[in-house]
N, C-alpha and C. Protein backbone atom coordinates (compact mmCIF):
# COMPACT_ATOMS: atom_id res chain seq x y z
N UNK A 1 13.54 -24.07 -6.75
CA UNK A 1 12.81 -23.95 -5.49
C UNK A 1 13.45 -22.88 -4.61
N UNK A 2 15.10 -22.76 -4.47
CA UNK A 2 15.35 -21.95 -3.58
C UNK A 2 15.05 -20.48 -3.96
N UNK A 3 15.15 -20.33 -5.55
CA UNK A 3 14.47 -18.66 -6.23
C UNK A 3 13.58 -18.61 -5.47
N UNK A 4 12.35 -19.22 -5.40
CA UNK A 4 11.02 -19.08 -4.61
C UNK A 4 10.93 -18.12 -3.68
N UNK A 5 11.47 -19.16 -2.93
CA UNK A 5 11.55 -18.80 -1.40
C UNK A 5 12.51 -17.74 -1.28
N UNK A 6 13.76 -16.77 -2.16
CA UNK A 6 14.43 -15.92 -1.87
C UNK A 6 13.18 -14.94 -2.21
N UNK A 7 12.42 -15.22 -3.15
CA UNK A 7 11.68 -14.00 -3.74
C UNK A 7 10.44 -14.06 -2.44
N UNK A 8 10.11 -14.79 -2.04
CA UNK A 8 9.26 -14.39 -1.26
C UNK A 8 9.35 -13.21 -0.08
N UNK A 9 10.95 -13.20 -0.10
CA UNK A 9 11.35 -12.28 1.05
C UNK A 9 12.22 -10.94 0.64
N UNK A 10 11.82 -11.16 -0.86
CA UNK A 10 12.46 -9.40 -2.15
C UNK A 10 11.31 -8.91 -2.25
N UNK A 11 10.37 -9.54 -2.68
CA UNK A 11 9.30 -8.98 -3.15
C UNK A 11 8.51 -8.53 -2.00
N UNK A 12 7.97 -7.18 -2.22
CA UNK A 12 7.74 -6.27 -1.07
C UNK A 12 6.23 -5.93 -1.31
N UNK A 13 5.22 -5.19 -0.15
CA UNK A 13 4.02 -4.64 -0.21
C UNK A 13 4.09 -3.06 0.65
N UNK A 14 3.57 -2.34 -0.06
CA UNK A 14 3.69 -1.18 1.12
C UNK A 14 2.22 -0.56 1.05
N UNK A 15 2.39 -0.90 3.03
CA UNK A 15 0.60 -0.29 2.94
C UNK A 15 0.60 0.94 3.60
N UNK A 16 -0.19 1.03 3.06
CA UNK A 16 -0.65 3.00 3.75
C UNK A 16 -1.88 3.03 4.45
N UNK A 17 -1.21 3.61 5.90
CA UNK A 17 -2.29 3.76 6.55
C UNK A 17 -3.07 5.69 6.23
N UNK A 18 -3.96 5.51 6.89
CA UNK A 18 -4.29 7.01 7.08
C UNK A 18 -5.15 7.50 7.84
N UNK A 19 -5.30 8.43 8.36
CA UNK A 19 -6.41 9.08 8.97
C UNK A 19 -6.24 10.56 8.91
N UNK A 20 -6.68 10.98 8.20
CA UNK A 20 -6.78 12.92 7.67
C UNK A 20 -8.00 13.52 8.42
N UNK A 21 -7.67 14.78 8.79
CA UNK A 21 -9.42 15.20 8.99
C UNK A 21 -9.79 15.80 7.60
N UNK A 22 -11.04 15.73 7.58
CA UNK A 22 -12.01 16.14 7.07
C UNK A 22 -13.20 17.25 6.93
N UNK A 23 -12.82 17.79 8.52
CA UNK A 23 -13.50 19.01 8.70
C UNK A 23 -14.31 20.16 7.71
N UNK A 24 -13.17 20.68 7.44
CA UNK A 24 -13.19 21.83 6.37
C UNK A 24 -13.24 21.55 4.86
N UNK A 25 -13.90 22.42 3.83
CA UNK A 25 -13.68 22.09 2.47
C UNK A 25 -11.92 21.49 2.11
N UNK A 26 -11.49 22.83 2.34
CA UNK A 26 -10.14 22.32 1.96
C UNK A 26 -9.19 20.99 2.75
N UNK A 27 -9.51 20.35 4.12
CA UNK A 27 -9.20 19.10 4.62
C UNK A 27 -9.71 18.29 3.73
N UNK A 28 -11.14 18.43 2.76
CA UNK A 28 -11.68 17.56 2.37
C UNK A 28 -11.05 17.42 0.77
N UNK A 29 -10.87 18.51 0.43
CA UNK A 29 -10.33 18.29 -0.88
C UNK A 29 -8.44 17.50 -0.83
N UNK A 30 -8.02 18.13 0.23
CA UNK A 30 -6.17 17.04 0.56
C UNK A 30 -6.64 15.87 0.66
N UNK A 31 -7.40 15.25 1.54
CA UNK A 31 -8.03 14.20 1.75
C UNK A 31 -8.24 13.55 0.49
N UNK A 32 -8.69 14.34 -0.30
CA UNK A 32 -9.28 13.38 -1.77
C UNK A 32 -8.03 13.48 -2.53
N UNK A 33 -7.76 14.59 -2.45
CA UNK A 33 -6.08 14.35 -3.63
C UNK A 33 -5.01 13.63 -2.95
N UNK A 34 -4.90 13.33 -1.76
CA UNK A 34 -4.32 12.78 -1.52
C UNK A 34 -4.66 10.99 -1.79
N UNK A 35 -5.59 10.49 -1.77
CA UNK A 35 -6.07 9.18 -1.66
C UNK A 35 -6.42 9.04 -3.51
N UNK A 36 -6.51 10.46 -4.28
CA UNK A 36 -6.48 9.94 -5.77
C UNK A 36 -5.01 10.07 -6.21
N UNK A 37 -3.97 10.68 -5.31
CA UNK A 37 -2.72 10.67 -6.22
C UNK A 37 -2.23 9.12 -5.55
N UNK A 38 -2.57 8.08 -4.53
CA UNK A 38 -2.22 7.24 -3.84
C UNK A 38 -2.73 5.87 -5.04
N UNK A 39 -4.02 6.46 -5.64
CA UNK A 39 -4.79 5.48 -6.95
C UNK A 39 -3.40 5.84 -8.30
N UNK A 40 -3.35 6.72 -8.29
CA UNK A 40 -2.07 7.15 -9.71
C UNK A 40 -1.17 6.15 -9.27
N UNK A 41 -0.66 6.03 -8.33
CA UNK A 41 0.86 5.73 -7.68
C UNK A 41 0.83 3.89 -7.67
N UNK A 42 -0.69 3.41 -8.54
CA UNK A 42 -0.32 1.95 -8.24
C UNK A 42 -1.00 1.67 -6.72
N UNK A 43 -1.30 2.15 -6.06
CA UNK A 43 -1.97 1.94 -5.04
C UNK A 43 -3.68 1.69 -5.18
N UNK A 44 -3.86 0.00 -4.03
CA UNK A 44 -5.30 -0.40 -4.97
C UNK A 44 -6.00 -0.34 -3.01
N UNK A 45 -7.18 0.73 -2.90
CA UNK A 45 -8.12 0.49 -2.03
C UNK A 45 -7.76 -0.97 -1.25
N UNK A 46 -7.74 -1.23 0.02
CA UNK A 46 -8.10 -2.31 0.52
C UNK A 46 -9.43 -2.26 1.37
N UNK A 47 -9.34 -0.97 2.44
CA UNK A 47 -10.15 -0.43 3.19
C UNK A 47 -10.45 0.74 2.97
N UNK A 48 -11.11 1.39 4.22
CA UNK A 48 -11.50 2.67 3.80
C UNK A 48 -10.56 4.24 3.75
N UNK A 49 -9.48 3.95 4.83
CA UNK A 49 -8.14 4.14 4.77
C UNK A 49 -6.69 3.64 4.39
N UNK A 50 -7.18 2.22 4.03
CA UNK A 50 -5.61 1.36 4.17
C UNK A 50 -5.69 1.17 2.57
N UNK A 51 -4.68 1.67 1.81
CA UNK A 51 -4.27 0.97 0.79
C UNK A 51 -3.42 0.22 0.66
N UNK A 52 -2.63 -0.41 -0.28
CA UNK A 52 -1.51 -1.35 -0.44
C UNK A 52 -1.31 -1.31 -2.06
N UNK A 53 0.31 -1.75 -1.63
CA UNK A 53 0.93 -1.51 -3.52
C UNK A 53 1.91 -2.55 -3.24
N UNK A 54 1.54 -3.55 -4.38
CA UNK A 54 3.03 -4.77 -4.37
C UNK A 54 4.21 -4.50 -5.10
N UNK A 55 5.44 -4.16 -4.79
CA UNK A 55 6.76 -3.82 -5.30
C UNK A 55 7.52 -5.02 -5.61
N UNK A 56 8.54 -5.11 -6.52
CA UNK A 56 9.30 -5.78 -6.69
C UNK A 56 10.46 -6.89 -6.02
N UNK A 57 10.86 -5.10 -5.68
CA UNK A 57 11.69 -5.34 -4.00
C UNK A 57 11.79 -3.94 -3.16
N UNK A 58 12.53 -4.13 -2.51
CA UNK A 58 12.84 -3.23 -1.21
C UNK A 58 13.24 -1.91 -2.04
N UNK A 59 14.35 -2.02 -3.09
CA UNK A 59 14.66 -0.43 -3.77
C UNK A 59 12.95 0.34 -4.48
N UNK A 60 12.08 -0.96 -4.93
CA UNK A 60 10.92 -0.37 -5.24
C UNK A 60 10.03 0.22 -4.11
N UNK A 61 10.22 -0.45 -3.50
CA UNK A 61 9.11 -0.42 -2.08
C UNK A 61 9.85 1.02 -1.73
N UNK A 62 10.84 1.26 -1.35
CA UNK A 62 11.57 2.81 -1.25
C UNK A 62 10.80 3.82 -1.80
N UNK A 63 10.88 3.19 -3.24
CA UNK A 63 10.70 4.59 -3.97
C UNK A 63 9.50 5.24 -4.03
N UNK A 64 8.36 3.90 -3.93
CA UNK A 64 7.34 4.51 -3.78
C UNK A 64 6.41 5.22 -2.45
N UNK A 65 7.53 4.55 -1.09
CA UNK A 65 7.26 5.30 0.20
C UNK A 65 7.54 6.61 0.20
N UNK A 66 8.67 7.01 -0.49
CA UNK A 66 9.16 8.13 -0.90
C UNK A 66 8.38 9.17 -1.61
N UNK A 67 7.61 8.84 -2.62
CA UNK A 67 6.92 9.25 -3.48
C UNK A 67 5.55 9.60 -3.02
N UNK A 68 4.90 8.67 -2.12
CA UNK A 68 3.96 9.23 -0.79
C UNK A 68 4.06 10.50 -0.18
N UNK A 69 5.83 10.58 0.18
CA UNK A 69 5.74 10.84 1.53
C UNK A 69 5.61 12.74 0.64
N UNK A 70 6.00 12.36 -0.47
CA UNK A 70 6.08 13.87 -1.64
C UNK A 70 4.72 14.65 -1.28
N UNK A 71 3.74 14.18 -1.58
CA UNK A 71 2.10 14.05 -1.59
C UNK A 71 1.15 14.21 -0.53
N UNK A 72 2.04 13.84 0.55
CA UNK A 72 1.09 14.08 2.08
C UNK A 72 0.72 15.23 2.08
N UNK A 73 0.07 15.58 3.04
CA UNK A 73 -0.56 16.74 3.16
C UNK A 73 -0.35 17.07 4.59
N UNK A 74 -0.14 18.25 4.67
CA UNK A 74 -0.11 19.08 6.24
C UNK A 74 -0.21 18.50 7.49
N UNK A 75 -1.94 17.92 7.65
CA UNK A 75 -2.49 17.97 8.76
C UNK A 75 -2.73 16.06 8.22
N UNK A 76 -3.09 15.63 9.72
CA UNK A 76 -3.25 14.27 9.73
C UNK A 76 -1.89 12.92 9.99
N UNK A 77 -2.40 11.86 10.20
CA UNK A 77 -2.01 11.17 10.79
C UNK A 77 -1.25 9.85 9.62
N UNK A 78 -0.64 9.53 8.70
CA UNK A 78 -0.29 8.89 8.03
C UNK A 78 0.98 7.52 8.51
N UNK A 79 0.83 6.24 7.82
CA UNK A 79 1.57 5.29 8.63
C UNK A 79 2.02 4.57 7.06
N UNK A 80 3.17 4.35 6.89
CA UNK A 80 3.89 3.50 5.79
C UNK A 80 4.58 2.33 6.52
N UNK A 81 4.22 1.02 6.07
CA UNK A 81 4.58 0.37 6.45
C UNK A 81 4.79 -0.97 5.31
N UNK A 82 6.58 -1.17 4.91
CA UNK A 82 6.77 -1.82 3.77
C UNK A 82 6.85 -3.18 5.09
N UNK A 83 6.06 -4.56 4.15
CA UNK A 83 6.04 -5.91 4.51
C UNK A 83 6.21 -6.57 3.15
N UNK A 84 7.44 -7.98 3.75
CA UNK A 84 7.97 -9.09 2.72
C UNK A 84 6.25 -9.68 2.57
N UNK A 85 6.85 -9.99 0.52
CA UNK A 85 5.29 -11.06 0.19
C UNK A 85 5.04 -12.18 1.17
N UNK A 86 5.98 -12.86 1.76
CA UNK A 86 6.20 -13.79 3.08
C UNK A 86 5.01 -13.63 3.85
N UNK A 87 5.67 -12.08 4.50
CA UNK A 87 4.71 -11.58 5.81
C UNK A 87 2.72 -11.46 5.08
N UNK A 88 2.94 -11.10 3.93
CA UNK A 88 1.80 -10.72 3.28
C UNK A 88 0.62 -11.71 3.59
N UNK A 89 1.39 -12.85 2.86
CA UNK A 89 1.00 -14.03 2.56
C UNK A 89 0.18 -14.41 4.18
N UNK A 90 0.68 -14.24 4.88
CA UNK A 90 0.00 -14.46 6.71
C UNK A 90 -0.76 -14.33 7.00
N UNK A 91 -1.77 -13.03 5.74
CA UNK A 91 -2.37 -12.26 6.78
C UNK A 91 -3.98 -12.93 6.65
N UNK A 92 -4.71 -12.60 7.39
CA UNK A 92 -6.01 -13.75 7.57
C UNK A 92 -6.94 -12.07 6.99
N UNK A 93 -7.89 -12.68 6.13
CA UNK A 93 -8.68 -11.59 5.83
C UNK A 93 -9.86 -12.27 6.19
N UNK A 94 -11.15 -11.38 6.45
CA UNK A 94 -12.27 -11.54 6.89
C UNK A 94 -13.48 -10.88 6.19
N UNK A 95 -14.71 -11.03 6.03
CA UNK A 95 -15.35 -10.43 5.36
C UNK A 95 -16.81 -11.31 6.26
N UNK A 96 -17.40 -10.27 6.68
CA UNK A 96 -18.60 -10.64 7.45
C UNK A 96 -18.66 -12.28 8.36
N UNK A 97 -17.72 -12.18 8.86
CA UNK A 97 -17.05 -13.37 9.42
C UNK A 97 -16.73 -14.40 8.86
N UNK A 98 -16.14 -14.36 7.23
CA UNK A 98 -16.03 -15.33 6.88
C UNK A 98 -14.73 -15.02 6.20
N UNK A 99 -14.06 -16.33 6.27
CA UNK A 99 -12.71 -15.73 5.85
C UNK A 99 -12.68 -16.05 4.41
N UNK A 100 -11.85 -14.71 3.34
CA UNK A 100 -11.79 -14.46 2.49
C UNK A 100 -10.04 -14.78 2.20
N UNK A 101 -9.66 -14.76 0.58
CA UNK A 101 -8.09 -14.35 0.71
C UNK A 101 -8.03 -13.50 0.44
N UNK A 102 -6.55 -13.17 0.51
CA UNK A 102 -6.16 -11.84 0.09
C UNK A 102 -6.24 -11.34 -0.76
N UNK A 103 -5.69 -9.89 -1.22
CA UNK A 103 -5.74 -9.73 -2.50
C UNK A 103 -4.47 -9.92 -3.11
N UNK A 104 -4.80 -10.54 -4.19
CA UNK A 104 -4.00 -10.95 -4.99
C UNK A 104 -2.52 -9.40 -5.64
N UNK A 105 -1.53 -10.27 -5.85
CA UNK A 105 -0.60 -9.01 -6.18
C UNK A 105 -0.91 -8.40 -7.82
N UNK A 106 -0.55 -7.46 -7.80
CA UNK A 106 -0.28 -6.87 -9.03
C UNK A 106 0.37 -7.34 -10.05
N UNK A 107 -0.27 -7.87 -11.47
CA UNK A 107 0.67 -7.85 -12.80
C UNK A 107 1.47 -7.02 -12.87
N UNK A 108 2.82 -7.07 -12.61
CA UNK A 108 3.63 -6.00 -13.04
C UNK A 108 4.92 -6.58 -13.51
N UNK A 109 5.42 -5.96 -15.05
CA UNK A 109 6.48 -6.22 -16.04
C UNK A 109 7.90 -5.66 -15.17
N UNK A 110 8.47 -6.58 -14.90
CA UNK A 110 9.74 -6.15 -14.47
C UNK A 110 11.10 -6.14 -15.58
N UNK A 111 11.93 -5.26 -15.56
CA UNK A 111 12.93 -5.67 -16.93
C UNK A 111 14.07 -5.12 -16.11
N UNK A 112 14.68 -6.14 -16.44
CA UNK A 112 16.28 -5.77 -15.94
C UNK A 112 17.46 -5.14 -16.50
């Protein structure tokens, strides 16, 4: 029981906010490579800007803020923000006023 509850507060989510313009061809094409290299990276759509990626722990959650931050693009407004599965677990989702759960974390093979 106490594993549990330590892992609830290792195991990490990192969501990405965003807001890019779009203006121009080329805003529009960063815009898209940016939000398809964010799909490569393990990152799954939540919204229309916000993605999220479930990490292991905190050295994962790093690496892949890191690995974002490689990828940004110039212009626009970007927000990383790593939260414990704990905090995750809190969050109230909604869907045409009805509450939904979350999304579920990622299968992912960990090896030590």
């Amino acid at each position: 029981m106490e594993n549990h509850r330590l892992n609830e507060y290792r195991n990490m989510w990192v969501v990405v906010f965003y807001d890019l313009p779009t203006i121009t061809k080329k805003q529009q094409r960063n815009m898209n490579q940016f939000r398809k290299n964010l799909l490569k990276s393990g990152f799954a759509m939540v919204q229309l800007s916000l993605y999220m990626r479930h990490c292991a722990s905190w050295e994962s959650a790093e690496a892949h803020m890191k690995r974002v931050i490689q990828f940004m693009p110039d212009e626009g407004s970007i927000i990383l923000l790593p939260i414990t599965d704990r905090q995750f677990r809190m969050m109230k989702v909604f869907h045409n006023g009805n509450k939904t759960a979350p999304p579920p974390p990622s299968v992912q093979l960990e090896l030590f």
